[in-house]
Protein backbone atom coordinates (compact mmCIF):
# COMPACT_ATOMS: atom_id res chain seq x y z
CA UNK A 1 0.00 0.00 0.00
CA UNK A 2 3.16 2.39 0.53
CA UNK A 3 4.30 1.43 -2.21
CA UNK A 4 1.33 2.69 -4.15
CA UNK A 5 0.56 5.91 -2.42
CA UNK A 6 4.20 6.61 -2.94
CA UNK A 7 3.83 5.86 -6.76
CA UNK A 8 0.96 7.12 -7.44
CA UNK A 9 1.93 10.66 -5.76
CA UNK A 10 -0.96 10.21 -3.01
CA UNK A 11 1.19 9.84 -0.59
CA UNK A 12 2.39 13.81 -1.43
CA UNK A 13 -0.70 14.97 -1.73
CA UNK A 14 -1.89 13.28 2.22
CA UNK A 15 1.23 14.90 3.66
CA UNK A 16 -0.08 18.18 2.14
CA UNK A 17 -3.13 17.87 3.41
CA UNK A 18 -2.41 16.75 6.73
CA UNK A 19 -0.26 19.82 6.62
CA UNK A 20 -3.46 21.95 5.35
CA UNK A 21 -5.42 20.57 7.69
CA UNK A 22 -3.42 21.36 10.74
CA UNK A 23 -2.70 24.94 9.86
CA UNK A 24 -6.42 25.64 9.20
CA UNK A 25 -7.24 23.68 12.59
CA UNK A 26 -4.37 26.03 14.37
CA UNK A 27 -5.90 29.23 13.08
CA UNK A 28 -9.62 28.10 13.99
CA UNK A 29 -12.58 28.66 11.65
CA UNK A 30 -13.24 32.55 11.54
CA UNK A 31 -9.45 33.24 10.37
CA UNK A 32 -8.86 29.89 8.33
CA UNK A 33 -11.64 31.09 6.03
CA UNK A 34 -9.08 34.50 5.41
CA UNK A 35 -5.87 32.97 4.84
CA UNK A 36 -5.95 29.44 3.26
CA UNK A 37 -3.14 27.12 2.58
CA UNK A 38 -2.11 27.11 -1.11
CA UNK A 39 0.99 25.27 -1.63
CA UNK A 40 3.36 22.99 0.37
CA UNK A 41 7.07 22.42 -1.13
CA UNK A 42 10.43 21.75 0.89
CA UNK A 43 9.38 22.45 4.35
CA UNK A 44 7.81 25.83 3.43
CA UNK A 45 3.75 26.80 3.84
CA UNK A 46 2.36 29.43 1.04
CA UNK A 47 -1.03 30.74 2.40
CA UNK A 48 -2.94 33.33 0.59
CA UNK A 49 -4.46 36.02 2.62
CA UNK A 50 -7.96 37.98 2.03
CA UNK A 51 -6.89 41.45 3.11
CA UNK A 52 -3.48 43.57 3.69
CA UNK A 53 -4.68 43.73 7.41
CA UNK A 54 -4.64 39.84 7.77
CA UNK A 55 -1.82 39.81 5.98
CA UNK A 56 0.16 42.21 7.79
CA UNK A 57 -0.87 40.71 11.57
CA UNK A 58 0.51 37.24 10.33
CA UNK A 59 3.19 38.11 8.94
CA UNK A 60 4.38 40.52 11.96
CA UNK A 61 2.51 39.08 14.99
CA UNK A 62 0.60 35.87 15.58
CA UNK A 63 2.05 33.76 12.08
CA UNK A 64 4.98 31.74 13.88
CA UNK A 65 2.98 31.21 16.84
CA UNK A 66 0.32 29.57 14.58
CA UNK A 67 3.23 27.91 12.53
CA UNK A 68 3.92 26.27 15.72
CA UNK A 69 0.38 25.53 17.06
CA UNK A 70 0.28 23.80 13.45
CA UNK A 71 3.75 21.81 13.75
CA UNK A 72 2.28 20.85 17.58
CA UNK A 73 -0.49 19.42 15.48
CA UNK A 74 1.60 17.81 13.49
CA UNK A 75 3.37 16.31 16.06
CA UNK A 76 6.66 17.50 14.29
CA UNK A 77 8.37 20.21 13.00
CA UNK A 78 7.43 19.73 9.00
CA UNK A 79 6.26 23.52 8.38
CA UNK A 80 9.82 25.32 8.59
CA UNK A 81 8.65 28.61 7.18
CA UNK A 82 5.45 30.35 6.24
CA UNK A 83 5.18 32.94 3.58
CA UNK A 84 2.16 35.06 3.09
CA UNK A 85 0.69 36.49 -0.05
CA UNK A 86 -2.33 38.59 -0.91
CA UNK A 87 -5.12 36.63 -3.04
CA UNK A 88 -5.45 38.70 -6.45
């Protein structure tokens, strides 16, 4: 069954979201609705953000301590660095 997942590429896409899943579940409902998890590569979360004022309270205030909330969730350290970017 590893074997599969692994071949097939679901394996990636479960560790993503697992990852997903933990940083929406760290953030809670209200905020996880304004800045949603887009990519996963290398250690390193992309989460698009619905306004500049989310945007600027993550990335200068509460972001690492929900990157760690999430990681806590994760029961490891797999999100190394987030990086925040303004939906279009």
């Amino acid at each position: 069954m590893h074997g599969f997942l692994r071949e097939s590429g679901l394996a990636l896409k479960l560790e993503h979201a697992q990852v997903y899943r933990a940083w929406s579940d760290a953030l809670g409902e209200r905020l996880a609705r304004r800045a949603r998890p887009v990519r996963f590569q290398f250690g390193e979360l992309a989460v698009e953000v619905e306004s500049s004022t989310h945007l600027h309270e993550l990335q200068n205030f509460t972001g690492e301590a929900f990157r760690a909330e999430a990681n806590r969730r994760l029961g490891d350290e797999r999100i190394k660095k987030v990086v925040y970017h303004l939906k279009r």
